[in-house]
C-alpha atoms as a PDB file:
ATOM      1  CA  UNK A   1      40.082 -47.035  31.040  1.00  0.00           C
ATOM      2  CA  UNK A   2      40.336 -50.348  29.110  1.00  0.00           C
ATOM      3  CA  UNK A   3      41.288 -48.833  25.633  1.00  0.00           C
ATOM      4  CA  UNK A   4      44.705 -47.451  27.552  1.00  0.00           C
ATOM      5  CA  UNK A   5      45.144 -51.108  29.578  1.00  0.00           C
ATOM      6  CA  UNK A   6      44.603 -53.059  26.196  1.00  0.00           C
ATOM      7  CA  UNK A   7      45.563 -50.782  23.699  1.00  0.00           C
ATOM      8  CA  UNK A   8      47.970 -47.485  24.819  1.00  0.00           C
ATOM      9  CA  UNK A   9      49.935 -49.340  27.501  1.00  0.00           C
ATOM     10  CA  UNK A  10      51.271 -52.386  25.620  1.00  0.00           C
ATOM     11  CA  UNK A  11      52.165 -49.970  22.619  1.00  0.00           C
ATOM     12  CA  UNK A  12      54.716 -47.659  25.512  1.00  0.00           C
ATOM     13  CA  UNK A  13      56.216 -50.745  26.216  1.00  0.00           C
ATOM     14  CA  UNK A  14      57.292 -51.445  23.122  1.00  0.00           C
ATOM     15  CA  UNK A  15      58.527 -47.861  22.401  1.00  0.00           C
ATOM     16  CA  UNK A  16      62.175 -48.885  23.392  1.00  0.00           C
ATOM     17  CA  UNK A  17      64.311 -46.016  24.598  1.00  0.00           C
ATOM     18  CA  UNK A  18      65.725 -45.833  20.404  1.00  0.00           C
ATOM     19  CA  UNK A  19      62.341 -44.577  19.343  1.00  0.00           C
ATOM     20  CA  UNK A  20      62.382 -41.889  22.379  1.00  0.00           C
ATOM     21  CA  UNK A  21      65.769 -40.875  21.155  1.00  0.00           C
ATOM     22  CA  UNK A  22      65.065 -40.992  17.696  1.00  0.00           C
ATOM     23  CA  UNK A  23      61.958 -38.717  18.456  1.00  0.00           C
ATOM     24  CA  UNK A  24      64.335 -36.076  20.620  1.00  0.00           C
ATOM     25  CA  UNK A  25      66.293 -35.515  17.645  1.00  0.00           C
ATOM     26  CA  UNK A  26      63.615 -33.320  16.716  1.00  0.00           C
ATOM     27  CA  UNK A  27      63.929 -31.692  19.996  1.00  0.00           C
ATOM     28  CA  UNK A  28      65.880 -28.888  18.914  1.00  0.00           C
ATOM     29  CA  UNK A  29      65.919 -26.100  16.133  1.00  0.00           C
ATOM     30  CA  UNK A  30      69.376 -27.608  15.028  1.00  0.00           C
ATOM     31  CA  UNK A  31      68.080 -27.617  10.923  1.00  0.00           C
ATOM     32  CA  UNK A  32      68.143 -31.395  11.311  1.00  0.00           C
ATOM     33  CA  UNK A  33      65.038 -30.992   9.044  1.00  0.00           C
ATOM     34  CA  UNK A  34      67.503 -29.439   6.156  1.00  0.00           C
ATOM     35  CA  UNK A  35      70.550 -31.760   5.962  1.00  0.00           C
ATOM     36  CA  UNK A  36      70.804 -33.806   3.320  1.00  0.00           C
ATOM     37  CA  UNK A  37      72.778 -36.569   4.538  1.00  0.00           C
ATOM     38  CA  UNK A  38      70.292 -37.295   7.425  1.00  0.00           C
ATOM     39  CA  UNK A  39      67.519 -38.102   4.604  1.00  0.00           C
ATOM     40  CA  UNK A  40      65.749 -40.231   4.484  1.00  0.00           C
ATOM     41  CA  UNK A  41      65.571 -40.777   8.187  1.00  0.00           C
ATOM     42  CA  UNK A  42      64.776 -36.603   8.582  1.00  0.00           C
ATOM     43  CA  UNK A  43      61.999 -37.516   6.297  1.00  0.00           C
ATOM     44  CA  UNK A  44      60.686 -40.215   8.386  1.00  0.00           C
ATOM     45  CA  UNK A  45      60.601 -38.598  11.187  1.00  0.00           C
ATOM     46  CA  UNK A  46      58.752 -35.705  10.222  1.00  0.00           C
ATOM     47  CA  UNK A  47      56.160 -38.136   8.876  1.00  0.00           C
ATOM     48  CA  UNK A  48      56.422 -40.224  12.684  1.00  0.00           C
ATOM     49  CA  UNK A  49      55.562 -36.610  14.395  1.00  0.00           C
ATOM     50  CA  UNK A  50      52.905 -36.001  12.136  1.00  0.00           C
ATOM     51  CA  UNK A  51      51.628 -39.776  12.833  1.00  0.00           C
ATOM     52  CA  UNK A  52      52.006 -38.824  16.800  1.00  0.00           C
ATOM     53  CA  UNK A  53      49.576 -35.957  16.590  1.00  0.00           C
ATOM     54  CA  UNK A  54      47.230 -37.687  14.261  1.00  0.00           C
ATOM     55  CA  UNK A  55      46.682 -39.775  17.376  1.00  0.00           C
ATOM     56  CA  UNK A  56      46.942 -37.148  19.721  1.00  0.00           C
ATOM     57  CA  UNK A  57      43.862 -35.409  17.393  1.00  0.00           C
ATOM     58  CA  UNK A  58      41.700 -38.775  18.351  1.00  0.00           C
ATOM     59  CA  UNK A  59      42.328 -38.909  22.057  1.00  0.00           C
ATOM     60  CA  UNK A  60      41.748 -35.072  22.750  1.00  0.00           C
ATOM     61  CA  UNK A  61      38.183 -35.312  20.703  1.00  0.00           C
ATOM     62  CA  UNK A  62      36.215 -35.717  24.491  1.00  0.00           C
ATOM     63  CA  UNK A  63      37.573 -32.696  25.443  1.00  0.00           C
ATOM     64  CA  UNK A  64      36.394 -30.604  22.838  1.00  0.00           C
ATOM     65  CA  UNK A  65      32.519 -29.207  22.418  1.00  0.00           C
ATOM     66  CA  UNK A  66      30.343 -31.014  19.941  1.00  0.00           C
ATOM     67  CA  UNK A  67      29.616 -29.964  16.317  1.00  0.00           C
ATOM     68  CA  UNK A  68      26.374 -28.141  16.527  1.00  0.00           C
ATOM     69  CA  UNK A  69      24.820 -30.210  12.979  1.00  0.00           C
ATOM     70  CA  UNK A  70      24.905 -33.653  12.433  1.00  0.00           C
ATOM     71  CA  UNK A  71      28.410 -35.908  11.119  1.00  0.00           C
ATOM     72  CA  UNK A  72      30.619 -34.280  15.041  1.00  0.00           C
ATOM     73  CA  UNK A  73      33.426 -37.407  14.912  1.00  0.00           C
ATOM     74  CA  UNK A  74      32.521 -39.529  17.546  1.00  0.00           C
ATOM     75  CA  UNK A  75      34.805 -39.189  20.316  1.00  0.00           C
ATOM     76  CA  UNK A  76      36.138 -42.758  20.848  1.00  0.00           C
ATOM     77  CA  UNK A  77      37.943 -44.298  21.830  1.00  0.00           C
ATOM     78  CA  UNK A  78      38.598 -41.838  25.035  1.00  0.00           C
ATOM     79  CA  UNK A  79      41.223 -41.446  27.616  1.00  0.00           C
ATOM     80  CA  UNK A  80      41.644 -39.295  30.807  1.00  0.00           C
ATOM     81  CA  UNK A  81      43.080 -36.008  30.361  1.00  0.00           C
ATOM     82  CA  UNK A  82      45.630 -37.728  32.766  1.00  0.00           C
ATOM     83  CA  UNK A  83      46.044 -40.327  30.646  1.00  0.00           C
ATOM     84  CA  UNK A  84      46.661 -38.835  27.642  1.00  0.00           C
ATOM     85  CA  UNK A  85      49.277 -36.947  29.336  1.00  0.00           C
ATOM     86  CA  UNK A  86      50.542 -40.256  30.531  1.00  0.00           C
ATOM     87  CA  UNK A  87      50.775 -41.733  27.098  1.00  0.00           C
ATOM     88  CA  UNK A  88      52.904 -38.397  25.362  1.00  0.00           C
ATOM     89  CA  UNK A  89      55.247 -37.803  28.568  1.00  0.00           C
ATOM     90  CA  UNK A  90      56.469 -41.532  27.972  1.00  0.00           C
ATOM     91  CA  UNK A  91      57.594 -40.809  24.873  1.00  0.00           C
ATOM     92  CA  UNK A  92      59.901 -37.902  26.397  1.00  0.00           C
ATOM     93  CA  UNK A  93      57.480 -34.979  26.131  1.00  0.00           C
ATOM     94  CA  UNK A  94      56.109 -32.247  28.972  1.00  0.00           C
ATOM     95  CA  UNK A  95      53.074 -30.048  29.270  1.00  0.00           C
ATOM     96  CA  UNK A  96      53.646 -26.837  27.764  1.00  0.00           C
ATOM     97  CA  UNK A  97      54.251 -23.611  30.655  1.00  0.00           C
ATOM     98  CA  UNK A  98      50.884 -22.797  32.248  1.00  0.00           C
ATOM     99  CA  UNK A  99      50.267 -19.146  31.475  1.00  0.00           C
ATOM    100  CA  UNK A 100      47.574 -17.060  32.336  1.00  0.00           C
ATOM    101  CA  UNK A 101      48.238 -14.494  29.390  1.00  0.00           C
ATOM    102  CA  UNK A 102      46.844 -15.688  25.747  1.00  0.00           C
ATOM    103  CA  UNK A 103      49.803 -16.692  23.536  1.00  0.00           C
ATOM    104  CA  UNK A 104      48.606 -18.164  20.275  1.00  0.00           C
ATOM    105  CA  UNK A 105      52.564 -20.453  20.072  1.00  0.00           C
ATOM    106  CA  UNK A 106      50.947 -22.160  23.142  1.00  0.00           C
ATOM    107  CA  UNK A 107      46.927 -21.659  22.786  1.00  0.00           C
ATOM    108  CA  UNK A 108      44.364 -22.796  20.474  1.00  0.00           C
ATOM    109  CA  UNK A 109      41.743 -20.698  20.207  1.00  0.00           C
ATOM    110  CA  UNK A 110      38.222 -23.479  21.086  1.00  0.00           C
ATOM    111  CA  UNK A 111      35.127 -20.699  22.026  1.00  0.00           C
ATOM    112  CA  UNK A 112      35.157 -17.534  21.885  1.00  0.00           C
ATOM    113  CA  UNK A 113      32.958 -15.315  24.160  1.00  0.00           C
ATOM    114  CA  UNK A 114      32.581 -12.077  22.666  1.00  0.00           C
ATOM    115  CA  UNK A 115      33.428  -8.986  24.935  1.00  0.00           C
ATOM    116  CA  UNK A 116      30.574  -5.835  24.570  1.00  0.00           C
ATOM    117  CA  UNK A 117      34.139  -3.612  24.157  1.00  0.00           C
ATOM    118  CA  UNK A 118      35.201  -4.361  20.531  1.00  0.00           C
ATOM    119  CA  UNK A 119      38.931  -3.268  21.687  1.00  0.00           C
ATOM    120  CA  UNK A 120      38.636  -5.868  24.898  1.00  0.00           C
ATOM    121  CA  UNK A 121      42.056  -8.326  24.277  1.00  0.00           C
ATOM    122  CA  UNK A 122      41.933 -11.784  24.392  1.00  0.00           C
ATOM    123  CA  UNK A 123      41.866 -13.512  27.605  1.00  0.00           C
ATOM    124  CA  UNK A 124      41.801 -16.954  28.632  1.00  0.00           C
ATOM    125  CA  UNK A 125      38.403 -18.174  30.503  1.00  0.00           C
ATOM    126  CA  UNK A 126      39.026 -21.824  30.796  1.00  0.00           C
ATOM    127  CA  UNK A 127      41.601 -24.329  29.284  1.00  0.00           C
ATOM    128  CA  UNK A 128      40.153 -27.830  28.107  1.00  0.00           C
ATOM    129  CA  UNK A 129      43.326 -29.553  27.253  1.00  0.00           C
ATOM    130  CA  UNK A 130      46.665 -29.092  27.750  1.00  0.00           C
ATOM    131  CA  UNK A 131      49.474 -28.308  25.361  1.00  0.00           C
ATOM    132  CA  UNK A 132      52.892 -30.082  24.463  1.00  0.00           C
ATOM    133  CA  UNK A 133      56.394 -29.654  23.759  1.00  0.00           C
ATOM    134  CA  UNK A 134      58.825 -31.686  22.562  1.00  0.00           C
ATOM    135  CA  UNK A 135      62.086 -29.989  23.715  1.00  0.00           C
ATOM    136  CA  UNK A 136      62.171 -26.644  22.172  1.00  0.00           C
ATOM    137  CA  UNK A 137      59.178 -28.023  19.640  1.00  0.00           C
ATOM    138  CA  UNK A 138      55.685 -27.474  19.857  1.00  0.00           C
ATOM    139  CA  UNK A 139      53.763 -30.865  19.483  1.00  0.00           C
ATOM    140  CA  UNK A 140      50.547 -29.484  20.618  1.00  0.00           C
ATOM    141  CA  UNK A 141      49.156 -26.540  21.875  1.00  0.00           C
ATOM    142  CA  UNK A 142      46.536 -26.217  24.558  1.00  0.00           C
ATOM    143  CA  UNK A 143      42.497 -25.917  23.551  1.00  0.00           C
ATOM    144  CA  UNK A 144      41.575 -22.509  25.528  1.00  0.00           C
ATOM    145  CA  UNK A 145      38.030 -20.879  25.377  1.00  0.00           C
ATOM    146  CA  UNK A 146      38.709 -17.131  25.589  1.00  0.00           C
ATOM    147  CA  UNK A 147      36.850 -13.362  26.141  1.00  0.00           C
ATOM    148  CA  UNK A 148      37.454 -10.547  23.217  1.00  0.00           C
ATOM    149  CA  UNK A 149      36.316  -8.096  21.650  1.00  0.00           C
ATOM    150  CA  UNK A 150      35.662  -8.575  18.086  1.00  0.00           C
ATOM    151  CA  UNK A 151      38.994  -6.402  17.519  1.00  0.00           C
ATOM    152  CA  UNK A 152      41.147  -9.266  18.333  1.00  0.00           C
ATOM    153  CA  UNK A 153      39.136 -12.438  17.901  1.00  0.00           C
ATOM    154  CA  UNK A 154      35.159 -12.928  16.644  1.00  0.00           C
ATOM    155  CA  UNK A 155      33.229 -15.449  17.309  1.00  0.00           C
ATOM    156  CA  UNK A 156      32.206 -17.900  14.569  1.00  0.00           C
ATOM    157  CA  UNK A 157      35.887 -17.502  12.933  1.00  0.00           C
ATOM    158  CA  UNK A 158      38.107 -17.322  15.427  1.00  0.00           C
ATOM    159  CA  UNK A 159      36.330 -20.514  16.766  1.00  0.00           C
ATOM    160  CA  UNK A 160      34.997 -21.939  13.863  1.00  0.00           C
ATOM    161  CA  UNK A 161      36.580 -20.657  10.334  1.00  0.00           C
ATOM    162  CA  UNK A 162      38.935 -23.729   9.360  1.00  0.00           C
ATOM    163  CA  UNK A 163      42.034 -24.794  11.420  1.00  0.00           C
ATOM    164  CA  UNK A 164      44.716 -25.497   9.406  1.00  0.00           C
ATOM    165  CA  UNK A 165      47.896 -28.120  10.109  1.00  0.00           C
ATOM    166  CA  UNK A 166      45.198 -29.533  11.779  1.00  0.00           C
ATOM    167  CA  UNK A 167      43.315 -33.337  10.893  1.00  0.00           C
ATOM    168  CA  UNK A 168      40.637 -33.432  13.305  1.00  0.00           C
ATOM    169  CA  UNK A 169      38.650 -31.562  15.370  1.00  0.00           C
ATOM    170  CA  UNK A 170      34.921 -31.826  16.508  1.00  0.00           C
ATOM    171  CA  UNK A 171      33.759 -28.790  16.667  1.00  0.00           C
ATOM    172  CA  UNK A 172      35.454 -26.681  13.666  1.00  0.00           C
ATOM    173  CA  UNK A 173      36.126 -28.365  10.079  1.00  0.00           C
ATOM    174  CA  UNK A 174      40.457 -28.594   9.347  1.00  0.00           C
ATOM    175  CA  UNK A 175      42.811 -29.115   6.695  1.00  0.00           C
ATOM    176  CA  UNK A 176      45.662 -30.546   6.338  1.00  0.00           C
ATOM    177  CA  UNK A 177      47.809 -31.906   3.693  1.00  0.00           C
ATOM    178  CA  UNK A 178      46.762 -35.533   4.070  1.00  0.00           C
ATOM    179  CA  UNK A 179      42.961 -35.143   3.496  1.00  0.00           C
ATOM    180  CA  UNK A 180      41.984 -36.030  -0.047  1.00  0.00           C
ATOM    181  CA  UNK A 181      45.139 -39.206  -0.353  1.00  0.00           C
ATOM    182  CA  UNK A 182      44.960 -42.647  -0.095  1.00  0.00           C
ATOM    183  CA  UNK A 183      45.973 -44.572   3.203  1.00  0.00           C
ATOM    184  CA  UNK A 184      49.215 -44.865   2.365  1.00  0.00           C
ATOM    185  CA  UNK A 185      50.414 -41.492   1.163  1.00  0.00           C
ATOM    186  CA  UNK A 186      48.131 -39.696   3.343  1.00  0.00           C
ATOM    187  CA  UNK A 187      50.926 -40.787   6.394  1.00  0.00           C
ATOM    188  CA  UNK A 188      53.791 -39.399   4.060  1.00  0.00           C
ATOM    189  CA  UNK A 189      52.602 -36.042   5.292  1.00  0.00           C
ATOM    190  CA  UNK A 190      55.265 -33.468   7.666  1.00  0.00           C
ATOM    191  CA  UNK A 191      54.672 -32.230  10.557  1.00  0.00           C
ATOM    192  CA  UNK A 192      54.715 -28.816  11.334  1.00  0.00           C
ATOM    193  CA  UNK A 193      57.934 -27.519  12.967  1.00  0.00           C
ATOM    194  CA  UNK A 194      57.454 -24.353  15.369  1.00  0.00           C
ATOM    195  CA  UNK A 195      60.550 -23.577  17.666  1.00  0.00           C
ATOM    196  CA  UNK A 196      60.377 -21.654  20.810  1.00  0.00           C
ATOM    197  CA  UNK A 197      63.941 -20.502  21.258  1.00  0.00           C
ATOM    198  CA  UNK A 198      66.034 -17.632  23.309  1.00  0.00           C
ATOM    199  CA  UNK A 199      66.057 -15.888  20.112  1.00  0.00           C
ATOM    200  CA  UNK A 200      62.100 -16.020  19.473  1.00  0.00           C
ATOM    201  CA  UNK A 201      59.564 -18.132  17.775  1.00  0.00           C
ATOM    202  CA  UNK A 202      60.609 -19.542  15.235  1.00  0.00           C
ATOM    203  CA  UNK A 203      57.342 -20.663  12.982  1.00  0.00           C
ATOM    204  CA  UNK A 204      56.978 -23.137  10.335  1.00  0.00           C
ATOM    205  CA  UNK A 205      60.437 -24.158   9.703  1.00  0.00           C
ATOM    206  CA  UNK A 206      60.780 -26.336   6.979  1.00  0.00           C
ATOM    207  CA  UNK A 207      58.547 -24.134   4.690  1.00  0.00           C
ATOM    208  CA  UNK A 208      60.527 -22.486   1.968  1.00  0.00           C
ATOM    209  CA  UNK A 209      57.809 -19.889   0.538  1.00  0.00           C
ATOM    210  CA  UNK A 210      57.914 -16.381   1.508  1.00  0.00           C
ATOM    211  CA  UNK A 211      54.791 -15.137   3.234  1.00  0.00           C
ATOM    212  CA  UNK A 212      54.329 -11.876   0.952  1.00  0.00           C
ATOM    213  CA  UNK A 213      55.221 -13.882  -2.068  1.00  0.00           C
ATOM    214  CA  UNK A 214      58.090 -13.630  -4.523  1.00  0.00           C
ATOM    215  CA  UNK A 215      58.807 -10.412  -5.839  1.00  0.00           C
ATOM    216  CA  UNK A 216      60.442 -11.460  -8.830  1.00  0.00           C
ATOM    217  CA  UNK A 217      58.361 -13.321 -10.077  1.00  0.00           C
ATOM    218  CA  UNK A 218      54.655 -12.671 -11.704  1.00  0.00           C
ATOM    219  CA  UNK A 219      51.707 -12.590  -9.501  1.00  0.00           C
ATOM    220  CA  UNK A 220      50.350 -15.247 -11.385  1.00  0.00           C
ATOM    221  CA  UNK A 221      52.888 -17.395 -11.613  1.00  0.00           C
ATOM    222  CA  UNK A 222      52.041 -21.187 -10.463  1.00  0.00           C
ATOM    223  CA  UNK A 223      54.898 -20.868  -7.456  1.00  0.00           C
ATOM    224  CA  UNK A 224      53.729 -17.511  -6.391  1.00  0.00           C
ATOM    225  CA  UNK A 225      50.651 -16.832  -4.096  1.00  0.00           C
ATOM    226  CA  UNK A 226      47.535 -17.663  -4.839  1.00  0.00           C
ATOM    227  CA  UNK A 227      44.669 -15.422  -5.660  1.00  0.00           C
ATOM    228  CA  UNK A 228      43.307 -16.019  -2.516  1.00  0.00           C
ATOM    229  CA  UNK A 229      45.983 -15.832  -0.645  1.00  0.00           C
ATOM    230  CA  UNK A 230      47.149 -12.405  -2.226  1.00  0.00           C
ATOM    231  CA  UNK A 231      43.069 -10.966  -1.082  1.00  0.00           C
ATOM    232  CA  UNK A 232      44.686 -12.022   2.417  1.00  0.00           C
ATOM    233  CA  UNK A 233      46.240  -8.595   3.964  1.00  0.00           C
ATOM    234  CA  UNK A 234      49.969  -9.113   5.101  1.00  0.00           C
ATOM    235  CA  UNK A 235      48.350  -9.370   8.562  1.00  0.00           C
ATOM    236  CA  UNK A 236      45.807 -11.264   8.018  1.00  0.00           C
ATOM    237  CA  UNK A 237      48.230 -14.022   6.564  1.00  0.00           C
ATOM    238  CA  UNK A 238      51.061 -13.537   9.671  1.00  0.00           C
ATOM    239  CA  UNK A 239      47.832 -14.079  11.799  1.00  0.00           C
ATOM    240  CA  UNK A 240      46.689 -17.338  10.099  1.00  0.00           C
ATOM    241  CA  UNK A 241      50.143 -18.756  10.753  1.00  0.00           C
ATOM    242  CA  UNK A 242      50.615 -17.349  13.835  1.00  0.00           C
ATOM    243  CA  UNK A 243      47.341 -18.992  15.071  1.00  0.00           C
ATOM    244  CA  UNK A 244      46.547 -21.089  12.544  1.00  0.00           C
ATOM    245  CA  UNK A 245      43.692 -20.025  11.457  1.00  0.00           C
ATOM    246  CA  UNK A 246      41.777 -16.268  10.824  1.00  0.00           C
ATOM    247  CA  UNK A 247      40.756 -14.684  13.924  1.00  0.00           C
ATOM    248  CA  UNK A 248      38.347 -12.135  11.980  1.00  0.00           C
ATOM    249  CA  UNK A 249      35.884 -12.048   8.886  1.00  0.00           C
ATOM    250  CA  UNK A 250      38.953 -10.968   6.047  1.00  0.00           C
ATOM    251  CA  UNK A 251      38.666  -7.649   4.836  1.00  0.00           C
ATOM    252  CA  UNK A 252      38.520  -8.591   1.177  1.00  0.00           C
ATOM    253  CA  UNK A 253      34.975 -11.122   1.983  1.00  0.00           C
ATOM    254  CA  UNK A 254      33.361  -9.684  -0.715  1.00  0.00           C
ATOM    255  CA  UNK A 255      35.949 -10.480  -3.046  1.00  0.00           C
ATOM    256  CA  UNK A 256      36.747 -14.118  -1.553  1.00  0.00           C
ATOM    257  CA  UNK A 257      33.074 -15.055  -2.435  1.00  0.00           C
ATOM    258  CA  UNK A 258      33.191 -15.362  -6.012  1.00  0.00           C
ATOM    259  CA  UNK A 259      35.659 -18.378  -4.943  1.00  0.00           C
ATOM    260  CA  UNK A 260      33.396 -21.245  -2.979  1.00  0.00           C
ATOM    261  CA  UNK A 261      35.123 -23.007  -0.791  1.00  0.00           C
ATOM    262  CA  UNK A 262      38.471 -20.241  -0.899  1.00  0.00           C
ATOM    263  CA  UNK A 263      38.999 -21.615   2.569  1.00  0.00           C
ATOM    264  CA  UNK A 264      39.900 -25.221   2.404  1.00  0.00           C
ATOM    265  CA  UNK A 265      41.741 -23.855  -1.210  1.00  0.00           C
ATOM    266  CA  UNK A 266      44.379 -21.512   0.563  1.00  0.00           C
ATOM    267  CA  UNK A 267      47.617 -23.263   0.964  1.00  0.00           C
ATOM    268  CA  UNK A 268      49.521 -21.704   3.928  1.00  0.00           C
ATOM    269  CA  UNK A 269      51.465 -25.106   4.518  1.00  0.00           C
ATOM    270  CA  UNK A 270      54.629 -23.217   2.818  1.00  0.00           C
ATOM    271  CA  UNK A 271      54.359 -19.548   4.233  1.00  0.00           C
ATOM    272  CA  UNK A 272      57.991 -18.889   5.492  1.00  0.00           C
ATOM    273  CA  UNK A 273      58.463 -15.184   7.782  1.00  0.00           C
ATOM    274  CA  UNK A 274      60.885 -12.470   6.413  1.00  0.00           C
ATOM    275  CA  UNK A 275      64.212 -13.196   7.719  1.00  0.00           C
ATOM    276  CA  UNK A 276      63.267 -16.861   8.526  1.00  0.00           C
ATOM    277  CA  UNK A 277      65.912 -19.490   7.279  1.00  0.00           C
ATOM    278  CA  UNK A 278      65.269 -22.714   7.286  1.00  0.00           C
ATOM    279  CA  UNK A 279      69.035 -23.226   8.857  1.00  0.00           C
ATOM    280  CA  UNK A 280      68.675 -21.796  12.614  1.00  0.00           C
ATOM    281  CA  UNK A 281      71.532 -18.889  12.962  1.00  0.00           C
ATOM    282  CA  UNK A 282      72.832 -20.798  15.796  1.00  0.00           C
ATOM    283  CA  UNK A 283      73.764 -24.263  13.827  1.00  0.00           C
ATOM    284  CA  UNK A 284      76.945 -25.008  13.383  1.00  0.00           C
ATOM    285  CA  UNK A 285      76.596 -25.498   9.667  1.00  0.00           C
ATOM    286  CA  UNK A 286      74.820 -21.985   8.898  1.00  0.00           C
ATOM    287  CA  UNK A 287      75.842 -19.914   6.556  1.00  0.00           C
END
């Protein structure tokens, strides 16, 4: 297409092999987020990743289905699915394993067709991108329609309730920590940082807030949870950063209602597993 001639292949050229390198340093869980004497440049390139899947965001739009109201972001410019594999390969990526099974560290959940057996578990149907990985990081996950029963996955939230760490999408509204900022501090946003490792996942790894909250302090206090996020059951909130969004109507609804707009308010960005460090056991400088 003439947007990759004109635009994408030029720009590949001039990512020397430095920038590829610089970009594998995130390659591994090393904690290379965490040490202080690599900042700024740590910094920087958190911000570069985050840059790197704002555009990856624009050129998977064709691929996804249409907002069904008015104000779907137009889908171009567009590249190939080939193409946009192409573009993220160059820059010392590969397409993330090809499994049949559901794993939401690989898949994100696009349509959900919902199975007549409530207990039915998710299954993949069709995939309509594929997924990325950076090394041991996750740079994108593949856009999957699946079949479950409402047990595991409902339609209209599992598909459709906000996606969060997420900036664009065409069919399902996102947040992210850049919306709402100018056009300068918007791109001093971080990216993400899930792991796939020998020892496990390893999700969200520069976050320093613990999932449940802090038990010493107050539940009101301003660097505890939120109200919102407290209505969220334990599960509920491993399952929203797990797949990045609900995957069922919350059990406290009711509750949430008497705060509009509770949705785009609840601040996962943070949430940090039990027994998570930020410093991988297997560094050399862990504790």
């Amino acid at each position: 297409m003439e947007s990759y001639e004109t635009t994408v292949a030029p720009w590949l050229d001039r990512a020397q092999d430095c920038y590829r390198a610089w970009l594998a340093t995130a390659a591994e869980d090393s904690a290379w987020w965490a040490e202080k004497e690599a900042e700024p440049r740590s910094e920087k390139l958190m911000w570069e990743l985050y840059a790197l899947h704002r555009v990856s965001d624009r050129l998977l739009l064709t691929l996804q289905p249409p907002l069904d109201e008015p104000g779907s972001p137009d889908p171009q410019p567009s590249l190939s699915e080939r193409q946009y594999l192409d573009v993220f390969t160059a820059l010392g990526m590969t397409p993330s394993e090809d499994r049949a099974a559901f794993d939401p560290f690989l898949h994100e959940i696009v349509e959900v067709e919902q199975a007549d057996d409530s207990h039915t578990p998710i299954e993949i149907t069709e995939v309509l991108w594929p997924g990325l990985m950076l090394g041991r990081l996750l740079f994108n996950r593949a856009g999957v329609r699946i079949r479950a029963g409402i047990e595991h996955a409902q339609h209209g939230v599992a598909d459709r309730s906000p996606l969060y760490w997420t900036f664009l999408r065409r069919h399902r509204p996102t947040v992210d920590l850049s919306q709402g900022w100018g056009s300068n501090s918007q791109w001093r946003t971080g990216f993400r940082l899930d792991y796939r490792t020998p020892a496990g996942d390893r999700l969200n790894m520069a976050a320093d807030h613990p999932i449940d909250g802090h038990a010493d302090l107050h539940p009101d206090h301003p660097n505890n949870l939120s109200p919102e996020e407290r209505l969220l059951t334990p599960g509920e909130r491993r399952e929203l950063l797990r797949h990045r969004c609900l995957l069922r109507t919350p059990t406290a609804a009711d509750a949430l209602t008497g705060s509009p707009g509770w949705e785009r308010d609840l601040m996962p960005f943070d949430w940090r597993l039990p027994g998570i460090d930020a410093r991988p056991h297997n560094s050399p400088n862990a504790g």
